[in-house]
PDB file of N, CA and C in Angstrom:
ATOM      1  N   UNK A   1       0.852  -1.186   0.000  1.00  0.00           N
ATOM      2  CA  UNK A   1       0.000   0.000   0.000  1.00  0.00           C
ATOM      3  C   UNK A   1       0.891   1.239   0.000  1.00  0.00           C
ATOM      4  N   UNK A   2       0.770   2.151  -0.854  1.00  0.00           N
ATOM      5  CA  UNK A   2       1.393   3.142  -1.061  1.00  0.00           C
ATOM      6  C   UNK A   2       1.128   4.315  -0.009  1.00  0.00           C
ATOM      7  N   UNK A   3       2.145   4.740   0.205  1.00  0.00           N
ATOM      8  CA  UNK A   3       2.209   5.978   1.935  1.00  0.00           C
ATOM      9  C   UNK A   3       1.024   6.861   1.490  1.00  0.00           C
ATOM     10  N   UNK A   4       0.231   7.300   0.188  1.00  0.00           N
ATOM     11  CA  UNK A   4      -1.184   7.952   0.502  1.00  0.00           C
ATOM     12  C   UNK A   4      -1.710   7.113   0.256  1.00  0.00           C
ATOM     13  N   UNK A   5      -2.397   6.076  -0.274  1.00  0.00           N
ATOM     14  CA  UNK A   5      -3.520   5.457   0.445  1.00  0.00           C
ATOM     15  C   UNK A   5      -3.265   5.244   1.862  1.00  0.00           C
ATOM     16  N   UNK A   6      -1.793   5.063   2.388  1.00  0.00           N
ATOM     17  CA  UNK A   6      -2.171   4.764   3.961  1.00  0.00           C
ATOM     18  C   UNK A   6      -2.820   5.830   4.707  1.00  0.00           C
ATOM     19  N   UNK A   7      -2.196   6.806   4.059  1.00  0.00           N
ATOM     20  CA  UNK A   7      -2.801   8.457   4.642  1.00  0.00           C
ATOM     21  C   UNK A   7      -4.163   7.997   4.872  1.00  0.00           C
ATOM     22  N   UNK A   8      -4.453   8.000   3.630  1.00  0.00           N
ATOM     23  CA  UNK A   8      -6.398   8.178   2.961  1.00  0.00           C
ATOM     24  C   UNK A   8      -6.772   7.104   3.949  1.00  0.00           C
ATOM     25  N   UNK A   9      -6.306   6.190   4.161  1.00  0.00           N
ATOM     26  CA  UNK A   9      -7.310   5.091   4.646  1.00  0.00           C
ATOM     27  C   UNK A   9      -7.319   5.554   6.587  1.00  0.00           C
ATOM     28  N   UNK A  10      -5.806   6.165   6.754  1.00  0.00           N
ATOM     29  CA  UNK A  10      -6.470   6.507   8.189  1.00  0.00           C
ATOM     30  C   UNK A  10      -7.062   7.929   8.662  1.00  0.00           C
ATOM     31  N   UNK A  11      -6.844   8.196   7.664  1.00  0.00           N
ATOM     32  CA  UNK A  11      -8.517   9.500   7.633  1.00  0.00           C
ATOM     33  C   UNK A  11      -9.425   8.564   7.576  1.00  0.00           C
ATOM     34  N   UNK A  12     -10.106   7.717   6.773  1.00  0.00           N
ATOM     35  CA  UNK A  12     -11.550   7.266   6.660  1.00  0.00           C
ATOM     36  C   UNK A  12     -11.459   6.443   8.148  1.00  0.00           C
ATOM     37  N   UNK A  13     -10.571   5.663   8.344  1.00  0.00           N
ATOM     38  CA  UNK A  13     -10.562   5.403  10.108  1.00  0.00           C
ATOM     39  C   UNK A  13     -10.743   6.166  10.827  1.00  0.00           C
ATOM     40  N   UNK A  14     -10.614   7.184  10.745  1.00  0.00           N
ATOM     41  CA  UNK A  14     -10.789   8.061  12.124  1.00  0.00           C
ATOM     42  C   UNK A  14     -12.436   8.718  11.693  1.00  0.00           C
ATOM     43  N   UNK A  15     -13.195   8.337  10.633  1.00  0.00           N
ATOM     44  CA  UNK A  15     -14.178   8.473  10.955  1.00  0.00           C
ATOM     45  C   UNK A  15     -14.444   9.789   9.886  1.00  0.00           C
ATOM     46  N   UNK A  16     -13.510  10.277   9.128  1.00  0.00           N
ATOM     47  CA  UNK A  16     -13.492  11.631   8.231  1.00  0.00           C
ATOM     48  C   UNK A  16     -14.019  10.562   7.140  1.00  0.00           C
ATOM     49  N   UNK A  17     -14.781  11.032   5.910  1.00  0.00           N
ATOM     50  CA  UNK A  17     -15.246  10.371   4.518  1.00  0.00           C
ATOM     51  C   UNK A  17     -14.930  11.469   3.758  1.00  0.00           C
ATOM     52  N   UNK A  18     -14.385  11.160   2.938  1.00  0.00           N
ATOM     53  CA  UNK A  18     -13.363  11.744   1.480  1.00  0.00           C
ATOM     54  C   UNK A  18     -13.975  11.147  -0.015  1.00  0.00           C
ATOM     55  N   UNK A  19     -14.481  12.790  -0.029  1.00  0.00           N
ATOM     56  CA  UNK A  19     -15.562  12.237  -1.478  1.00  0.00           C
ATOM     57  C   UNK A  19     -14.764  11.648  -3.074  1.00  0.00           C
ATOM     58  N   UNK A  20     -15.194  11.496  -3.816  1.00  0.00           N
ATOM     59  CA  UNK A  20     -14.646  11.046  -5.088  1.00  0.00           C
ATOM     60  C   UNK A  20     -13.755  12.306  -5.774  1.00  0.00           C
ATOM     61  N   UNK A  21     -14.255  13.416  -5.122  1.00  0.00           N
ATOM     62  CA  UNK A  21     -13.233  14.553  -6.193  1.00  0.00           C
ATOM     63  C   UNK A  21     -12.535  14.662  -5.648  1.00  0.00           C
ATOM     64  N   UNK A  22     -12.443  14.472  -4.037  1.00  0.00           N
ATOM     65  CA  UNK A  22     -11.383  14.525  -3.537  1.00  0.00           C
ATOM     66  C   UNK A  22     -10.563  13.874  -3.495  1.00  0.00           C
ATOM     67  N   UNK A  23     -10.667  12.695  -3.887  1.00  0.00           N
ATOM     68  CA  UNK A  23      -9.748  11.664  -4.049  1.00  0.00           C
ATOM     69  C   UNK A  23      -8.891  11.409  -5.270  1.00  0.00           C
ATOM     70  N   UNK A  24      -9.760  11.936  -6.467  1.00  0.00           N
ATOM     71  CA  UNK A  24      -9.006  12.335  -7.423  1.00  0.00           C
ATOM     72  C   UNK A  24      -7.786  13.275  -7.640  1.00  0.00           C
ATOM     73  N   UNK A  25      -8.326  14.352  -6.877  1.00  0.00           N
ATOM     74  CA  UNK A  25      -7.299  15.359  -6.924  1.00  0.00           C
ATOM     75  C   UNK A  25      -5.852  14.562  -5.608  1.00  0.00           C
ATOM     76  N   UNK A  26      -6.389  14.135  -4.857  1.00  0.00           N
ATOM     77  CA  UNK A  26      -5.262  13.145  -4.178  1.00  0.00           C
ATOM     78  C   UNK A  26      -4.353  12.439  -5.038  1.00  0.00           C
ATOM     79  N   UNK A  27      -5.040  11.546  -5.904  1.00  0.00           N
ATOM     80  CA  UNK A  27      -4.386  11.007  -6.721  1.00  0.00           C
ATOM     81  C   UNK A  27      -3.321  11.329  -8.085  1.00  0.00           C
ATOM     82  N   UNK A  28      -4.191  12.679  -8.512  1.00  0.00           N
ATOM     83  CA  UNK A  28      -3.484  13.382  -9.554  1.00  0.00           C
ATOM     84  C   UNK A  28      -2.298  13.979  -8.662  1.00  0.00           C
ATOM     85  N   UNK A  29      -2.304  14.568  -7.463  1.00  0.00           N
ATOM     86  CA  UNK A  29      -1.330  15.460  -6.505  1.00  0.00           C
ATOM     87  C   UNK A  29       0.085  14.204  -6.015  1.00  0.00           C
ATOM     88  N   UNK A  30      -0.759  12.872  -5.994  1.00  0.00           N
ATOM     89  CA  UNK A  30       0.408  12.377  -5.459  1.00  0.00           C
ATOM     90  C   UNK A  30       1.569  12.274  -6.644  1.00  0.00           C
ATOM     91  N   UNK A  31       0.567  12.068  -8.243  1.00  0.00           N
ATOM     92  CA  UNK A  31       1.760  11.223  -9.378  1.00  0.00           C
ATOM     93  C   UNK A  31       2.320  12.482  -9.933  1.00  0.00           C
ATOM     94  N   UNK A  32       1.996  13.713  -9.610  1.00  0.00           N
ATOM     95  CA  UNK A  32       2.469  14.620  -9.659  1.00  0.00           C
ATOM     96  C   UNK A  32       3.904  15.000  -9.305  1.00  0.00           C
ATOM     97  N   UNK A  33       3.810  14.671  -7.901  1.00  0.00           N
ATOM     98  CA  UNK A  33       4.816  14.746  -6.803  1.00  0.00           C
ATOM     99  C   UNK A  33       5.810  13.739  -6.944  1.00  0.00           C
ATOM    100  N   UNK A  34       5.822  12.665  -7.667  1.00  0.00           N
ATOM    101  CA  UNK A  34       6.101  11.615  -7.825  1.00  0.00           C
ATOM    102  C   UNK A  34       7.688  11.810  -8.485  1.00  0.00           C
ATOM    103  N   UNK A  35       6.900  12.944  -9.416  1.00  0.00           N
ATOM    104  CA  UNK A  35       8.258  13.540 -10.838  1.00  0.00           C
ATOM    105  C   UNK A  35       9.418  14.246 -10.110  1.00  0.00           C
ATOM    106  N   UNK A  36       8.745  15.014  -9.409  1.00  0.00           N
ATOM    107  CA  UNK A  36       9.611  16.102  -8.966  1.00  0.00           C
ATOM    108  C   UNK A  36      11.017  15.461  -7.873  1.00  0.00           C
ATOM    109  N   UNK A  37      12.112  16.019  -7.812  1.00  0.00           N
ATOM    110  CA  UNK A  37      13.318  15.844  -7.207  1.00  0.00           C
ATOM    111  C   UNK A  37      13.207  16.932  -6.078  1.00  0.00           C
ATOM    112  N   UNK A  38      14.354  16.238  -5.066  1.00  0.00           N
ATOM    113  CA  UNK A  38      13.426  17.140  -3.678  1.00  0.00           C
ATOM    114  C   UNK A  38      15.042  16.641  -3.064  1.00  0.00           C
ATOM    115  N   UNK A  39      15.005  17.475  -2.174  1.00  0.00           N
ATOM    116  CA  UNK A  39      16.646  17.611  -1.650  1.00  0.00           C
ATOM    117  C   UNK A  39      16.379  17.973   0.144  1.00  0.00           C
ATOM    118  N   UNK A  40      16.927  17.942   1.552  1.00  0.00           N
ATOM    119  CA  UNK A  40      16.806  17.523   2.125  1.00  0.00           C
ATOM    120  C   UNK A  40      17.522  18.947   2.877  1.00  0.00           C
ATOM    121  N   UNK A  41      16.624  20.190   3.724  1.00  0.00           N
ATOM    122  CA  UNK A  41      17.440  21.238   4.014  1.00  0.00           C
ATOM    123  C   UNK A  41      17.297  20.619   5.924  1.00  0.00           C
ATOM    124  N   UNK A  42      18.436  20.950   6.250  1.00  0.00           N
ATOM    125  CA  UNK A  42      18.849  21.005   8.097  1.00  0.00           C
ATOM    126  C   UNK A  42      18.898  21.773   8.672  1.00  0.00           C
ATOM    127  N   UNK A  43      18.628  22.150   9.969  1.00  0.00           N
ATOM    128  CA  UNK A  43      18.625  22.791  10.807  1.00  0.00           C
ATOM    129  C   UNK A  43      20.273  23.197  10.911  1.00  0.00           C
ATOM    130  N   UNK A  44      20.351  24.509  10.425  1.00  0.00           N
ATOM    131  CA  UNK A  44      21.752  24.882  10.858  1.00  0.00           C
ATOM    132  C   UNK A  44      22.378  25.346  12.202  1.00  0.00           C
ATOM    133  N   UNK A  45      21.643  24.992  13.207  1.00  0.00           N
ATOM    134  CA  UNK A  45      22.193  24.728  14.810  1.00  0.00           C
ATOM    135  C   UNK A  45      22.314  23.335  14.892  1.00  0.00           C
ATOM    136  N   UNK A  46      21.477  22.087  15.193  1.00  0.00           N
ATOM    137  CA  UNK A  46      21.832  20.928  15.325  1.00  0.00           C
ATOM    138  C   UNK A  46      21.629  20.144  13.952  1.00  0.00           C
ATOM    139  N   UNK A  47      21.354  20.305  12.891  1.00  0.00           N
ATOM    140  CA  UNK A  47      21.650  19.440  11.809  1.00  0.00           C
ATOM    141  C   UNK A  47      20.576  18.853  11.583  1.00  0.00           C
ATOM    142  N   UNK A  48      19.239  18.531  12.442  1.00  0.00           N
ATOM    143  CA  UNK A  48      18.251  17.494  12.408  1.00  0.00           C
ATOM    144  C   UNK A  48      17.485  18.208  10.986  1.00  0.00           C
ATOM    145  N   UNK A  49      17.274  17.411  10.180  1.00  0.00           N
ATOM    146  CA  UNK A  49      15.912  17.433   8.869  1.00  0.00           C
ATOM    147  C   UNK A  49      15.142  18.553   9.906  1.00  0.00           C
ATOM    148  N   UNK A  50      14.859  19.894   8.568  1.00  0.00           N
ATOM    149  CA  UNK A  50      14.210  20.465   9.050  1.00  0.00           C
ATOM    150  C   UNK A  50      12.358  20.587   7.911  1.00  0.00           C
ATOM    151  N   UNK A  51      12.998  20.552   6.743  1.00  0.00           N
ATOM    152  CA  UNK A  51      12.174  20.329   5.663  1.00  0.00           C
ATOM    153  C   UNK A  51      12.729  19.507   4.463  1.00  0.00           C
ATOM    154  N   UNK A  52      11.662  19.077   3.776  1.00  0.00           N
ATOM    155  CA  UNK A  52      12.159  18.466   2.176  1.00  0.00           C
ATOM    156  C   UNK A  52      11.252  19.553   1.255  1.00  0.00           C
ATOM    157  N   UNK A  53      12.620  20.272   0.093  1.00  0.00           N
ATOM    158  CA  UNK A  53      12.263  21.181  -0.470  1.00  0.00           C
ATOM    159  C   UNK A  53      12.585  20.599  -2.220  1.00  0.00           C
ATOM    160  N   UNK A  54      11.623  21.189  -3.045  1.00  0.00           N
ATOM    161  CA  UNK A  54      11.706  20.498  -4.593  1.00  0.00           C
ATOM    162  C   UNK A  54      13.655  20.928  -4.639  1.00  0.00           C
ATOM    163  N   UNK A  55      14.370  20.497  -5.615  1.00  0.00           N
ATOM    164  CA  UNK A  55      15.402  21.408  -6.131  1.00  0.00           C
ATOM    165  C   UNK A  55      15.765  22.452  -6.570  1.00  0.00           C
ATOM    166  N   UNK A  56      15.223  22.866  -7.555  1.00  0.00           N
ATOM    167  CA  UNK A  56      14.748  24.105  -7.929  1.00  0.00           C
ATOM    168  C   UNK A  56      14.102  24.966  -7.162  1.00  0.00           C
ATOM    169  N   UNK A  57      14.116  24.967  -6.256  1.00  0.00           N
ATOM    170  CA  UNK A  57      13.258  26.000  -5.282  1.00  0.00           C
ATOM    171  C   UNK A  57      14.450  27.178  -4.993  1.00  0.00           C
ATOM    172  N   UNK A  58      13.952  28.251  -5.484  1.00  0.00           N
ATOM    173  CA  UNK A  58      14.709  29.799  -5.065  1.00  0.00           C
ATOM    174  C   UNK A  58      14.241  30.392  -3.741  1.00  0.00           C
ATOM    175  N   UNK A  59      12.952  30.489  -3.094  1.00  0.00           N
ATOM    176  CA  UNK A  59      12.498  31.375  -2.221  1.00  0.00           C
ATOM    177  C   UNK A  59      12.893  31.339  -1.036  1.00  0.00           C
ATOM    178  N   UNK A  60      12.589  31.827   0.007  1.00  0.00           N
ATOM    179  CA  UNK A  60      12.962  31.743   1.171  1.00  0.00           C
ATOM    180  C   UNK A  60      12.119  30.476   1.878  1.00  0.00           C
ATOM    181  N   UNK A  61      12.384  30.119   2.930  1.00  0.00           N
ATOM    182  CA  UNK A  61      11.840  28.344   3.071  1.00  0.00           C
ATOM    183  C   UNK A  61      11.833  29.097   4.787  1.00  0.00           C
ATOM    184  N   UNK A  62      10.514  29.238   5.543  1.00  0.00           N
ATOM    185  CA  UNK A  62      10.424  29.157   7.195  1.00  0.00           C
ATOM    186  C   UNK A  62      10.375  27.902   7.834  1.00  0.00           C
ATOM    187  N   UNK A  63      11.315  27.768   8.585  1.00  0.00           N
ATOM    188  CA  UNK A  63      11.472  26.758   9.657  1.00  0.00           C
ATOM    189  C   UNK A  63      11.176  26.564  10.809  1.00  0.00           C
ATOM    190  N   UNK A  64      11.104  25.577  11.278  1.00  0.00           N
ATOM    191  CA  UNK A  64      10.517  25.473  13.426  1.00  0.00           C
ATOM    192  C   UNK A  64      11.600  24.028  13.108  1.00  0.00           C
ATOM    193  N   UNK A  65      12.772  23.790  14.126  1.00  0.00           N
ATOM    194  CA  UNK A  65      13.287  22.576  14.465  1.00  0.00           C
ATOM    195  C   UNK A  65      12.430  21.801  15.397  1.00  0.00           C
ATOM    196  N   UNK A  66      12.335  21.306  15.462  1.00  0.00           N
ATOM    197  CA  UNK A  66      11.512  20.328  16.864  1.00  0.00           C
ATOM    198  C   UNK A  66      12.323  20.436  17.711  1.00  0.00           C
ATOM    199  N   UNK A  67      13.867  19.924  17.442  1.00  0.00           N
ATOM    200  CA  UNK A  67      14.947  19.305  18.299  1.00  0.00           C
ATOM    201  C   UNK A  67      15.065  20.515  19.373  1.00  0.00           C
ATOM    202  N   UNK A  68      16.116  21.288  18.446  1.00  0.00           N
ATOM    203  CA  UNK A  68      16.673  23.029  18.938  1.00  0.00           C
ATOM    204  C   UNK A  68      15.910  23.881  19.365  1.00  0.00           C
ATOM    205  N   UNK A  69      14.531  24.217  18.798  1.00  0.00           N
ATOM    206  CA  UNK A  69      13.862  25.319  18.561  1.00  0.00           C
ATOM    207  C   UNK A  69      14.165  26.211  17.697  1.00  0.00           C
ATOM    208  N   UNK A  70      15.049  26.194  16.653  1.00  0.00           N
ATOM    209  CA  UNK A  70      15.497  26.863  15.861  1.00  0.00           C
ATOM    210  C   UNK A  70      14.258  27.234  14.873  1.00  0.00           C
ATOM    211  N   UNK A  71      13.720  28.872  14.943  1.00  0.00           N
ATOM    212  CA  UNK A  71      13.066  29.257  13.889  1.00  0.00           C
ATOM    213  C   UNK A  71      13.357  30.372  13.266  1.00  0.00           C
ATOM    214  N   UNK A  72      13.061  30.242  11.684  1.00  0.00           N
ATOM    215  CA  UNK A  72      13.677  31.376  11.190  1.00  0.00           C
ATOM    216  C   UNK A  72      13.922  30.832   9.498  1.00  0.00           C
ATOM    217  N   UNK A  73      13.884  32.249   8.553  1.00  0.00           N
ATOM    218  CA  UNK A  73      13.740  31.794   7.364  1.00  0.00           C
ATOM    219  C   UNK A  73      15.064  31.076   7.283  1.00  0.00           C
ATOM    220  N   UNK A  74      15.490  30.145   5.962  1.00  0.00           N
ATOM    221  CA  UNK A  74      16.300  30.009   5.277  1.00  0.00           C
ATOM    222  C   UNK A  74      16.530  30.017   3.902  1.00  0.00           C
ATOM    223  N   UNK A  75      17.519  30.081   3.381  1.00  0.00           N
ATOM    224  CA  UNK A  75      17.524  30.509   2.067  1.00  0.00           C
ATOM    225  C   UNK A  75      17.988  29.317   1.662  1.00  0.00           C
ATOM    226  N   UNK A  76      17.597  28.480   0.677  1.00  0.00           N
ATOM    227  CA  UNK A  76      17.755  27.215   0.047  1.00  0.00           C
ATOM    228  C   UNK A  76      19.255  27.479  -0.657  1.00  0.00           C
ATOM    229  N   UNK A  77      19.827  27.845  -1.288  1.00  0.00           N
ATOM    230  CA  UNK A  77      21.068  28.652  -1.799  1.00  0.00           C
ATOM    231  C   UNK A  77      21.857  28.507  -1.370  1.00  0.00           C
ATOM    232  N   UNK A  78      21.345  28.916  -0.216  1.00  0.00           N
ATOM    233  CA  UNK A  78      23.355  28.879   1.327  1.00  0.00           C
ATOM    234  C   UNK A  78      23.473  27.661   1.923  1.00  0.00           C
ATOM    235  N   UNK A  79      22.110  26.964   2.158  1.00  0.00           N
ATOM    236  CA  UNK A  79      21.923  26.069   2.637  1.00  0.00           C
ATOM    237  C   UNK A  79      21.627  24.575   2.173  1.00  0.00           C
ATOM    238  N   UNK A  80      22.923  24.364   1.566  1.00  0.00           N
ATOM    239  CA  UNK A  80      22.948  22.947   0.418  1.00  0.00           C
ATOM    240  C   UNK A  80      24.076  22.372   0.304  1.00  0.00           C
ATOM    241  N   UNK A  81      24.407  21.543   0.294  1.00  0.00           N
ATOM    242  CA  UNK A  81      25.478  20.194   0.183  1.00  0.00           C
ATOM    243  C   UNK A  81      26.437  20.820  -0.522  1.00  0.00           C
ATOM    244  N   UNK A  82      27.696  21.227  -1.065  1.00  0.00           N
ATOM    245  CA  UNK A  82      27.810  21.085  -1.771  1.00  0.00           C
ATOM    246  C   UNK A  82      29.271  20.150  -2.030  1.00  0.00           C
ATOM    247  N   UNK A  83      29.313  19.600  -3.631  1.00  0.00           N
ATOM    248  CA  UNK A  83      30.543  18.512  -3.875  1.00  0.00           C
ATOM    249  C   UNK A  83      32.297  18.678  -3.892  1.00  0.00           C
ATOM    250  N   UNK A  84      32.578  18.012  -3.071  1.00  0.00           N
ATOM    251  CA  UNK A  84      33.962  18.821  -3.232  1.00  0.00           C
ATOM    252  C   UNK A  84      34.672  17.505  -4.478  1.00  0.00           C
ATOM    253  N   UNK A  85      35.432  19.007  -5.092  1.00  0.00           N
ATOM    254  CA  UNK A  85      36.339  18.748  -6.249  1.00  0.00           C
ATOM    255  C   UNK A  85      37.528  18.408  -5.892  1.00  0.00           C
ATOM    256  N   UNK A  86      38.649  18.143  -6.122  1.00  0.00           N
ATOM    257  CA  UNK A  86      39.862  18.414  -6.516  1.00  0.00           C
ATOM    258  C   UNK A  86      40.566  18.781  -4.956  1.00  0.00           C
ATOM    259  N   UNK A  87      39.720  18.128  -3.876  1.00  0.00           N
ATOM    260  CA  UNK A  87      40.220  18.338  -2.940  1.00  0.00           C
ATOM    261  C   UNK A  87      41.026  17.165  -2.181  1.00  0.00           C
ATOM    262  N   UNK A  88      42.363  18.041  -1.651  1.00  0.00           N
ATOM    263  CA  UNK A  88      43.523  16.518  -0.835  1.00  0.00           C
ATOM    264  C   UNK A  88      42.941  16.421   0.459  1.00  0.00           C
ATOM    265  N   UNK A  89      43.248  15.270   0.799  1.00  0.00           N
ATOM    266  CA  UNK A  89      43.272  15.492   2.068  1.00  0.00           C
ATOM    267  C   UNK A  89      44.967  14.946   2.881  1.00  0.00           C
ATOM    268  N   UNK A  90      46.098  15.895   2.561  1.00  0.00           N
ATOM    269  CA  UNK A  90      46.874  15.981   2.580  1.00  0.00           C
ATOM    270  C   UNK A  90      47.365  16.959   3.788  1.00  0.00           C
TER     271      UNK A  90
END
């Protein structure tokens, strides 16, 4: 069972009913989401996953850590992996 039907099915457990358009648009939203590439921004005090953001995303991204309490925008830009080249470790 795929992680939204599990969603969907424990909404209808808890007693919520989710009509047919709505379920469509569930469905179109998930294979949607499906395409897209998504990259993994951290809390820059303790490191913990703070959000999963598409790649392409330019804007500013607001955060709440759970861990830290760390809140506050971040800028996807500054805040990304990046590959090291041509580097010794000499």
């Amino acid at each position: 069972m795929a992680d939204s039907e599990m969603n969907l099915a424990a909404g209808i457990q808890r007693g919520r009913s989710v009509s047919a358009d709505v379920r469509y648009k569930l469905e179109l939203s998930r294979r949607k989401a499906e395409k897209i590439r998504t990259r993994e921004m951290h809390c820059p005090v303790c490191g913990m996953r703070v959000q999963i953001i598409p790649v392409n995303q330019k804007e500013l991204v607001f955060v709440k850590c759970r861990k830290c309490k760390f809140t506050g925008p971040l800028d996807p830009a500054y805040f990304r992996r990046m590959k090291r080249r041509n580097h010794s470790y000499n």
